[in-house]
Protein backbone atom coordinates (compact mmCIF):
# COMPACT_ATOMS: atom_id res chain seq x y z
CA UNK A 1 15.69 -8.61 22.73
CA UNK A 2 15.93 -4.84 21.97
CA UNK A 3 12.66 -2.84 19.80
CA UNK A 4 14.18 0.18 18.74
CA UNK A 5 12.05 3.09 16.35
CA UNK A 6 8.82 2.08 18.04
CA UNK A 7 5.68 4.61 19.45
CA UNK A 8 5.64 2.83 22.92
CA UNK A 9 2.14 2.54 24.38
CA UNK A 10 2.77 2.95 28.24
CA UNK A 11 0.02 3.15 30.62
CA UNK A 12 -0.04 6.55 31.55
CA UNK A 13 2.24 8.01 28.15
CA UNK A 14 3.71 7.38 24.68
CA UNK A 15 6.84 7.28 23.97
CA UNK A 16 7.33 8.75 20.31
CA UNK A 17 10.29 7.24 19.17
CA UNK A 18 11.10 4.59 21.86
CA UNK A 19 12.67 1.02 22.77
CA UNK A 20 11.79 -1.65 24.62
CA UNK A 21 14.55 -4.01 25.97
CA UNK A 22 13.50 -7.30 27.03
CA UNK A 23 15.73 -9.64 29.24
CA UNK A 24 14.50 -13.10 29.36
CA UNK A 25 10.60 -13.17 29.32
CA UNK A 26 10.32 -9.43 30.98
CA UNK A 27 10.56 -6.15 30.27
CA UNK A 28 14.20 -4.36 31.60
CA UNK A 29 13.63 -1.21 30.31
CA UNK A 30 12.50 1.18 27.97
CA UNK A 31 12.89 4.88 27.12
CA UNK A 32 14.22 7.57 24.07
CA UNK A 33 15.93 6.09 21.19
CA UNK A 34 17.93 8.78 22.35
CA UNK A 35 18.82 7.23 24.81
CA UNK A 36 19.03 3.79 23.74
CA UNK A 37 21.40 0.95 24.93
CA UNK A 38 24.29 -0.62 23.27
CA UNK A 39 23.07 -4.11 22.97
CA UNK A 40 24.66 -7.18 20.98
CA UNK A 41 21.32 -9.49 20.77
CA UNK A 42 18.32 -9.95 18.67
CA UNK A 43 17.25 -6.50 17.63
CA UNK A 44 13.44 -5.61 16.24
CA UNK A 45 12.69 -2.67 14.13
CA UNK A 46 9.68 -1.35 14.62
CA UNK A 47 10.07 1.49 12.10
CA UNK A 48 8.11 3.73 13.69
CA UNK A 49 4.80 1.59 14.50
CA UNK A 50 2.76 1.28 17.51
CA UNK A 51 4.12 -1.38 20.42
CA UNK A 52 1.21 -2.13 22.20
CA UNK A 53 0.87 -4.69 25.46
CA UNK A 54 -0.30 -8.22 24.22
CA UNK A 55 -3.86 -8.80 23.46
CA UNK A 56 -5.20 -10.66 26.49
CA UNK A 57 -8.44 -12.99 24.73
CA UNK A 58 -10.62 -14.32 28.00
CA UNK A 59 -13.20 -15.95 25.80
CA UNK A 60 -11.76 -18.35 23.11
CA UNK A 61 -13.23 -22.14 22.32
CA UNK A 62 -10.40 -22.76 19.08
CA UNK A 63 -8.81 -21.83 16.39
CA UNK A 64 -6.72 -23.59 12.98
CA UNK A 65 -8.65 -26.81 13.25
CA UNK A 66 -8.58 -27.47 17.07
CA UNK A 67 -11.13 -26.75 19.88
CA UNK A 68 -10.30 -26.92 23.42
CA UNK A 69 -13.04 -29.29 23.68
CA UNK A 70 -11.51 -31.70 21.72
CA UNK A 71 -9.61 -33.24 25.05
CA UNK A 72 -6.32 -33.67 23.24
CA UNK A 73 -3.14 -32.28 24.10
CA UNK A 74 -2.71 -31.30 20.28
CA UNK A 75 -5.59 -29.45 20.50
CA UNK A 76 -4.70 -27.29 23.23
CA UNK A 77 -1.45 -26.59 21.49
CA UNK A 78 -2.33 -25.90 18.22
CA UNK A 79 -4.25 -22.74 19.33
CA UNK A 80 -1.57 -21.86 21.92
CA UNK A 81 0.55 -21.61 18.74
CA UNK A 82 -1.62 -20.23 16.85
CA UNK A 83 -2.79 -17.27 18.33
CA UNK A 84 0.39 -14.86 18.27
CA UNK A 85 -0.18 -14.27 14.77
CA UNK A 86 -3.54 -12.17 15.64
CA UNK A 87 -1.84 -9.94 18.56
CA UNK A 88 -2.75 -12.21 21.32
CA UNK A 89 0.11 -13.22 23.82
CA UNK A 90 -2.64 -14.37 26.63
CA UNK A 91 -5.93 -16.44 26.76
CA UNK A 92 -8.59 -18.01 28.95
CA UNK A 93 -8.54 -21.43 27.47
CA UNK A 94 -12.92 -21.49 27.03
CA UNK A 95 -14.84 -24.93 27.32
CA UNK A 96 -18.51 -25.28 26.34
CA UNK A 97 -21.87 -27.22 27.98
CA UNK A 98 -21.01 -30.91 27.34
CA UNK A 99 -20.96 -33.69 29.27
CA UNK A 100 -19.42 -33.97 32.99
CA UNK A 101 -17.16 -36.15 31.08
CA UNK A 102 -15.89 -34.15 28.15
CA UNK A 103 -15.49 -31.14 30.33
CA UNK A 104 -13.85 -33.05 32.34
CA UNK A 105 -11.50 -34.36 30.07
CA UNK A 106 -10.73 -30.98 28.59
CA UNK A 107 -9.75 -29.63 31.92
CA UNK A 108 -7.19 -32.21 32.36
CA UNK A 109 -5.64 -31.72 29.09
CA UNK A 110 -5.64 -27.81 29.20
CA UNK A 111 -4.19 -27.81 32.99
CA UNK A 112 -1.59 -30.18 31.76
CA UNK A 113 -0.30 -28.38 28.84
CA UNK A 114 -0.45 -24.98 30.40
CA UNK A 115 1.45 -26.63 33.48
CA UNK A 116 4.21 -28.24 31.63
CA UNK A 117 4.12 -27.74 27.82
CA UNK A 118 3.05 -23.75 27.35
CA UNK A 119 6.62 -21.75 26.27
CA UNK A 120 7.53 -18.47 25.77
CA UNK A 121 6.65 -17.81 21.72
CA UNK A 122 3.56 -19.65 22.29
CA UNK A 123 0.15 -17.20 23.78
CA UNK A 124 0.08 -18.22 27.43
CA UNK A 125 -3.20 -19.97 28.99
CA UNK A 126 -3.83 -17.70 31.82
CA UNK A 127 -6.71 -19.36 32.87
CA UNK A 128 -9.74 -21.75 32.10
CA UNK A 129 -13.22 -20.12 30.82
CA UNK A 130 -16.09 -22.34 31.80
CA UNK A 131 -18.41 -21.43 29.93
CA UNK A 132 -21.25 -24.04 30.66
CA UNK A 133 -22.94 -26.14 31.48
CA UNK A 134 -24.41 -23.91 34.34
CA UNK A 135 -26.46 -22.00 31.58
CA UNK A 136 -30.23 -21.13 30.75
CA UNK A 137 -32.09 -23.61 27.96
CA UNK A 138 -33.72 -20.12 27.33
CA UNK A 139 -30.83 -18.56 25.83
CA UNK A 140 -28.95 -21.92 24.71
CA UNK A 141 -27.29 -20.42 21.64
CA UNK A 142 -24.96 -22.62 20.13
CA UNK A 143 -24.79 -24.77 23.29
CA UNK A 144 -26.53 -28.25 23.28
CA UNK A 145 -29.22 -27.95 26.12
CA UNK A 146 -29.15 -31.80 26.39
CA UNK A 147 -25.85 -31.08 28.71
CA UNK A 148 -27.41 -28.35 30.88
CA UNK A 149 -26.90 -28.46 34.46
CA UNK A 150 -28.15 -26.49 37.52
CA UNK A 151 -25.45 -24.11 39.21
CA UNK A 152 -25.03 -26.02 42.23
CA UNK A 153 -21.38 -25.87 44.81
CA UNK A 154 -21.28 -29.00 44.52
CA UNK A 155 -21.21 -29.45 41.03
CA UNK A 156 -18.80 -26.23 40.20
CA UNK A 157 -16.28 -27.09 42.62
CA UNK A 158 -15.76 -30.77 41.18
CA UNK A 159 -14.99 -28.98 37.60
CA UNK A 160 -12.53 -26.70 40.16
CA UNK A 161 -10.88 -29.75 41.47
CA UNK A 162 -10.34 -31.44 37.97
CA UNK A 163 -8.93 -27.81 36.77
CA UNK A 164 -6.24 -27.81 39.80
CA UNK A 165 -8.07 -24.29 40.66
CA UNK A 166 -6.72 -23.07 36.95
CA UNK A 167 -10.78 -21.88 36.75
CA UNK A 168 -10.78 -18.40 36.27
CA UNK A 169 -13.83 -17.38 34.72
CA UNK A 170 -17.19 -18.89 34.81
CA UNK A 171 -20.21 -17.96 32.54
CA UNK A 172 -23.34 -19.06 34.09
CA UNK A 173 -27.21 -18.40 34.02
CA UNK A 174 -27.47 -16.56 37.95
CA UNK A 175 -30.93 -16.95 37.89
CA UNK A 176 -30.79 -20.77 38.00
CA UNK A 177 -28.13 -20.88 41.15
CA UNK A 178 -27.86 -22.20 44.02
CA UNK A 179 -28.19 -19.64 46.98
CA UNK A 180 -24.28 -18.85 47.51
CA UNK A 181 -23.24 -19.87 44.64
CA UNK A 182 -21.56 -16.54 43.32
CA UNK A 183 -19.80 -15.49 47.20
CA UNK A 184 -18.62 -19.20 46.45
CA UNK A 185 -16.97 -18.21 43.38
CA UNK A 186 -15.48 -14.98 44.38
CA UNK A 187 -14.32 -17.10 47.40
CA UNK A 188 -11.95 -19.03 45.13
CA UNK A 189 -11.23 -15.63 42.96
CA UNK A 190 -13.09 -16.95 40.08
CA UNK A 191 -14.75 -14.34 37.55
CA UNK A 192 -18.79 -14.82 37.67
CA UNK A 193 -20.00 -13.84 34.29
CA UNK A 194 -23.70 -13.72 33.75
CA UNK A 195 -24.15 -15.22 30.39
CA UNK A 196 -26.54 -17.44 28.10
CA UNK A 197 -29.23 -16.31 31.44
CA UNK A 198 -32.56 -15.22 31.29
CA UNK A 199 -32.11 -12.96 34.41
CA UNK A 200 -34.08 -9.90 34.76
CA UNK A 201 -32.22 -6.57 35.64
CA UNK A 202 -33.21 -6.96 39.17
CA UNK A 203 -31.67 -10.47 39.21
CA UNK A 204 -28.56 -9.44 38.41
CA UNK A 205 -28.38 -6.72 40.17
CA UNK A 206 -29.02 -8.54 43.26
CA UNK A 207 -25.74 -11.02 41.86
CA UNK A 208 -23.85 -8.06 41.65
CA UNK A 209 -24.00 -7.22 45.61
CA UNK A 210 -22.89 -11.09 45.73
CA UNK A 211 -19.83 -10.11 44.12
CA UNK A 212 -20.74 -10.31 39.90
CA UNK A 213 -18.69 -8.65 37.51
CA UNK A 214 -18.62 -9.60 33.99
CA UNK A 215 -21.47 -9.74 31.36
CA UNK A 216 -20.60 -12.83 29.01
CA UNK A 217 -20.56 -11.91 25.43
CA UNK A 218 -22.55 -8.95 26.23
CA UNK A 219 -26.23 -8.32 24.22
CA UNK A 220 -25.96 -12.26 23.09
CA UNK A 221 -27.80 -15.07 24.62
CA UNK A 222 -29.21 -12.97 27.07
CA UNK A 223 -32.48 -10.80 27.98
CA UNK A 224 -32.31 -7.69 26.45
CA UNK A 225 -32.92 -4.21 27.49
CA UNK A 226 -36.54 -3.87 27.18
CA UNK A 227 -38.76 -0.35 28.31
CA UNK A 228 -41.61 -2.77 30.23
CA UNK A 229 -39.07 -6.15 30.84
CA UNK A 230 -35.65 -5.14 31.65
CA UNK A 231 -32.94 -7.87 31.41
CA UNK A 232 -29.64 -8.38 31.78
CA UNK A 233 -28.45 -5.76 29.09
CA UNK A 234 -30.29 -2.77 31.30
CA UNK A 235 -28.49 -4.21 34.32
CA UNK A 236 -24.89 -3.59 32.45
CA UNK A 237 -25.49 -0.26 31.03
CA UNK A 238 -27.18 0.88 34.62
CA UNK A 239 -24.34 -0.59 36.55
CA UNK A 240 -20.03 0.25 36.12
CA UNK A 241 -18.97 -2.13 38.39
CA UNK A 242 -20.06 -4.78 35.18
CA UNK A 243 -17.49 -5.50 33.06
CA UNK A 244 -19.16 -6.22 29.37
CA UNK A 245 -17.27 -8.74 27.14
CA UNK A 246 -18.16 -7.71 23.32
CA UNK A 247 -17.51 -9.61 20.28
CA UNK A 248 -16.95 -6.50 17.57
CA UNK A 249 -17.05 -9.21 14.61
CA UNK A 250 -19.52 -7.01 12.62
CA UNK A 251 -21.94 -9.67 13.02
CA UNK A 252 -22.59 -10.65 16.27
CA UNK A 253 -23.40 -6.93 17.05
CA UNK A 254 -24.84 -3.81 15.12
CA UNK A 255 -21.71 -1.30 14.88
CA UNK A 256 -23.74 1.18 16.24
CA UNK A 257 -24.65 -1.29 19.45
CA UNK A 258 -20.59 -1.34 19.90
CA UNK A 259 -20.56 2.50 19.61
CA UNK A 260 -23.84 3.02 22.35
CA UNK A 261 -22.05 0.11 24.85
CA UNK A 262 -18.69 2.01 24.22
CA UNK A 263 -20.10 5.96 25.14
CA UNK A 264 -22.52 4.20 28.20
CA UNK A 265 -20.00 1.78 29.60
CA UNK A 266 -16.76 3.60 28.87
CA UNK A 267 -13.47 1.82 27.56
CA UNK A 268 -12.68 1.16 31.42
CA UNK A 269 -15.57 -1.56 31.29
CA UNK A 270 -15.28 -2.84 27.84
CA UNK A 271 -13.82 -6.36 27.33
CA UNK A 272 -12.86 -7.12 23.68
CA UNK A 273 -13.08 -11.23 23.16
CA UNK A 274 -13.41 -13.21 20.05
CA UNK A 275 -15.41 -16.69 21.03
CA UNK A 276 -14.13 -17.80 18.26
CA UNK A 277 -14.39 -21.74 17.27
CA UNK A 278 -12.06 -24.16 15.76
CA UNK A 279 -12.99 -22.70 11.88
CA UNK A 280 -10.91 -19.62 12.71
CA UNK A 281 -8.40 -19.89 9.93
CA UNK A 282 -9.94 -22.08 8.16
CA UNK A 283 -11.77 -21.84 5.03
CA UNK A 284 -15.53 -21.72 4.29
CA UNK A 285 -17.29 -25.12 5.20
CA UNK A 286 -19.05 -27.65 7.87
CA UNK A 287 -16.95 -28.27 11.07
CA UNK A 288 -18.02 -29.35 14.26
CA UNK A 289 -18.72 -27.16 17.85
CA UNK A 290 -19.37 -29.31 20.68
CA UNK A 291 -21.01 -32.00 18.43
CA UNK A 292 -22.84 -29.65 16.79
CA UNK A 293 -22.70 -29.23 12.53
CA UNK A 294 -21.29 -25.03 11.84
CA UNK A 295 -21.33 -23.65 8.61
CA UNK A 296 -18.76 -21.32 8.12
CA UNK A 297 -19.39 -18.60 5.62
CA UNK A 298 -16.65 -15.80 5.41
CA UNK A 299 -16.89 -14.32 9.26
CA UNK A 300 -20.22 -15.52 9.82
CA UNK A 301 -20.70 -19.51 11.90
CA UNK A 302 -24.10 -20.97 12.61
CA UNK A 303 -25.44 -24.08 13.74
CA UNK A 304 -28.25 -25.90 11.57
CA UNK A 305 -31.20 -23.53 14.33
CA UNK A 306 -29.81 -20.38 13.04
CA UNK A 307 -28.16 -19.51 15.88
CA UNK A 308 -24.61 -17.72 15.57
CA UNK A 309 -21.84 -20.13 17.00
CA UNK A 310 -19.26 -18.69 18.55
CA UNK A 311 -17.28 -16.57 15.57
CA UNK A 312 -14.30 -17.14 13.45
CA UNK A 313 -13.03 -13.42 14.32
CA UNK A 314 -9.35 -12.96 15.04
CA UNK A 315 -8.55 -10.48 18.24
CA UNK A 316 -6.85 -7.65 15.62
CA UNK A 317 -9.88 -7.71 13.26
CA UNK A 318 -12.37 -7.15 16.55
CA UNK A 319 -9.92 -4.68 17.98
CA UNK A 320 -9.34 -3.13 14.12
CA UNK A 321 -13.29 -2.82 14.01
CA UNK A 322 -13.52 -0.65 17.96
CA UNK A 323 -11.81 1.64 16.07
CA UNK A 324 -13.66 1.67 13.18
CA UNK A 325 -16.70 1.49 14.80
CA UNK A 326 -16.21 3.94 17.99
CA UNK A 327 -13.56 6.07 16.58
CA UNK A 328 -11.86 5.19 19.89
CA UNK A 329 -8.30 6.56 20.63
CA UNK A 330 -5.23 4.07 20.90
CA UNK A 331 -5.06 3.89 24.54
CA UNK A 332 -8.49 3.09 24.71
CA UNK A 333 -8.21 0.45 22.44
CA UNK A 334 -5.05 -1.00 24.80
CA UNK A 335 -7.59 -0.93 27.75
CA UNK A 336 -10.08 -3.13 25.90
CA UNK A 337 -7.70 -5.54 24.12
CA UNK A 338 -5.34 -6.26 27.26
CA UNK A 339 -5.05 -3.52 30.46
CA UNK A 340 -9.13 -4.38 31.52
CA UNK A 341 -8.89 -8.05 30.94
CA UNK A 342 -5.84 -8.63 32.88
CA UNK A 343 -6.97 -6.35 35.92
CA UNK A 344 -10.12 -8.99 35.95
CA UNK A 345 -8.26 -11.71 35.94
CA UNK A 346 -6.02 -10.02 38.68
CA UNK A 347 -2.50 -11.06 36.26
CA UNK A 348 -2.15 -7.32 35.75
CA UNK A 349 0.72 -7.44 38.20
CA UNK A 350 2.67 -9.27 35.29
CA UNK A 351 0.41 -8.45 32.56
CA UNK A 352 -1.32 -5.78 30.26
CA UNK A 353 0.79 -2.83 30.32
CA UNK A 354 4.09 -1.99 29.25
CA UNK A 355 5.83 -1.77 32.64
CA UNK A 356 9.60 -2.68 34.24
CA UNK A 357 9.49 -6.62 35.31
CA UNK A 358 6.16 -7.44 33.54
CA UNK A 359 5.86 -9.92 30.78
CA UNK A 360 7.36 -9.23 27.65
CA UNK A 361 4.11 -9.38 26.32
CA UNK A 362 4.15 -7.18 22.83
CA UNK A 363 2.63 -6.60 19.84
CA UNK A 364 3.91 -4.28 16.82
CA UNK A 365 0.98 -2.65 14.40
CA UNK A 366 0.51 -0.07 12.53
CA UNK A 367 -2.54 2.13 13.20
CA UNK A 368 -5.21 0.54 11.78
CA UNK A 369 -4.28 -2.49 13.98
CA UNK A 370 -2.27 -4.67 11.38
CA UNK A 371 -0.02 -6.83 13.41
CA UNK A 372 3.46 -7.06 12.25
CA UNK A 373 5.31 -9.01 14.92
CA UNK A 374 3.93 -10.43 18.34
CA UNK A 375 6.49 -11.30 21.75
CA UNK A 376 5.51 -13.78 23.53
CA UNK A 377 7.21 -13.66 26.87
CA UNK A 378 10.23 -12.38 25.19
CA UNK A 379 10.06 -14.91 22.07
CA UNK A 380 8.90 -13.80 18.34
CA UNK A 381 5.53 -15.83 18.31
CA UNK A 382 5.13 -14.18 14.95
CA UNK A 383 6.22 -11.81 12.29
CA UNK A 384 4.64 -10.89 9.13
């Protein structure tokens, strides 16, 4: 595939008016149009919008009607499909706090599709997202606390058996663990996120010489910055080796909160996610969140308590409002959407920038973040 006319977003330059050729599911080359190939194969115009590297979502529970929770292989593939047409190319396939045995039998059904099922056109599971059930009943949120469990090795590393070590990210209340628990997971390379924790700031700052690194859904479900009490949201803006996942759905967070997090932490530490739920797509009514009732109204989810569950956001409209919101420049908003999320995950050797022999990864938008066309490993995933 060659995408001629294009303002190509590299890591460390743009290209004004650029290509990017694509052999297979990587990137060959790039450059001038100037300077273009001769090439006989599927040709994309980008007429003279941004190509950007894929959005890389770490946090996502469903989309179109499916939930990853829903154990089914149908599931899994309906938002694998369905994703590309928001900008994402990659994803941490995200369970919630259920029982051992629906956790369980989501695990099996993501490993198995992302093993032998997940193709190029499709948004690639890079990894499982546990989110649960190694949480706080303090900060529950739109989890059921009747699935709960303590953070124990034992327990963690039979849900890292059933994944086949696909486990890449684990939200969890540190507070609660085991002593060892988070050397075990960086042992194993798995992300520990703080999340859905009552930790003080001392807490996790404690975690953080144990080797933790991301702040789940940042500001939500977890102790806030406080002048006499400080939690877990004094610990992230204090400290830059935290990486803060956001949700910039309008609702989850004051725009003003995105703005603050975005001048204190810096786009180098920002995570863009959506946690959205299976209503993403879907119009305005009651669907279900880990047995739980949501009603969906326009962008906004909650569960019959109040609380917000998860979000129906897609990854352009959260990226679309950084902008908006922070007045942040392009390249900024590529380190937020993709660069950061893949150097967590440690894929950035394949993914998140535009780069000779990575993915063909790619989305095309104009500058207010409308997606046009997403590549997926070298395959249109989508085109308006």
């Amino acid at each position: 595939m060659l995408i001629i006319n294009g303002r190509i977003y590299l890591e460390d330059r743009v290209i004004e008016n650029g290509y990017v050729l694509t052999e297979n599911e990587t990137i060959k080359a790039f450059g001038l149009m100037e300077n273009v190939p001769a090439y006989s194969g599927e040709i994309v115009d980008a007429k003279g919008m941004n190509v950007l590297p894929g959005f890389i979502d770490q946090h996502i529970h469903g989309a179109n009607g499916a939930d990853n929770m829903d154990g089914t292989e149908e599931a899994v593939a309906t938002i694998a499909r369905f994703l590309p047409k928001e900008g994402t190319t990659s994803y941490c396939a995200t369970t919630m706090t259920q029982s051992v045995e629906a956790v369980e039998k989501a695990l099996g059904e993501i490993v198995k599709y992302a093993k032998n099922h997940n193709k190029p056109g499709e948004a690639e599971i890079v990894g499982i997202h546990l989110e649960g059930p190694f949480i706080s009943a303090k900060h529950i949120g739109a989890q059921n606390p009747k699935y709960v469990l303590k953070p124990t090795l034992e327990a963690f590393d039979h849900f890292w058996d059933v994944s086949e070590g696909m486990i890449k990210v684990i939200t969890y209340a540190p507070e609660e663990a085991e002593i060892g628990f988070t050397d075990h997971l960086r042992s194993l390379n798995v992300v520990p996120s703080a999340g859905h924790t009552d930790a003080t700031c001392q807490q996790i700052e404690d975690e953080i010489e144990n080797g933790l690194s991301n702040l789940t859904h940042f500001h939500n479900a977890m102790k806030p910055h406080h002048h006499r009490e400080p939690g877990a949201v004094t610990a992230g803006f204090m400290n830059p080796t935290l990486k803060a996942e956001m949700i910039c759905d309008g609702i989850h967070l004051n725009p003003d909160v995105v703005k603050a997090t975005y001048q204190i932490k810096g786009a180098e530490n920002f995570i863009v996610i959506t946690d959205s739920m299976r209503a993403k797509g879907l119009p305005d009514g009651n669907y279900d969140l880990g047995g739980q009732e949501v009603i969906k109204k326009g962008k906004e989810c909650r569960i019959a308590t109040g609380s917000l569950a998860g979000s129906v956001a897609e990854m352009d409209f959260v990226v679309r409002n950084i902008k908006h919101f922070t007045g942040a420049p392009m390249h900024d908003l590529v380190k937020m959407s993709s660069e950061n999320a893949a150097k967590h995950l440690e894929i950035f050797g394949r993914k998140g920038s535009i780069a000779i022999n990575k993915d063909a990864d790619l989305v095309i938008c104009d500058d207010d973040i409308n997606v046009q066309t997403t590549i997926c490993r070298g395959v249109i995933g989508y085109q308006k």
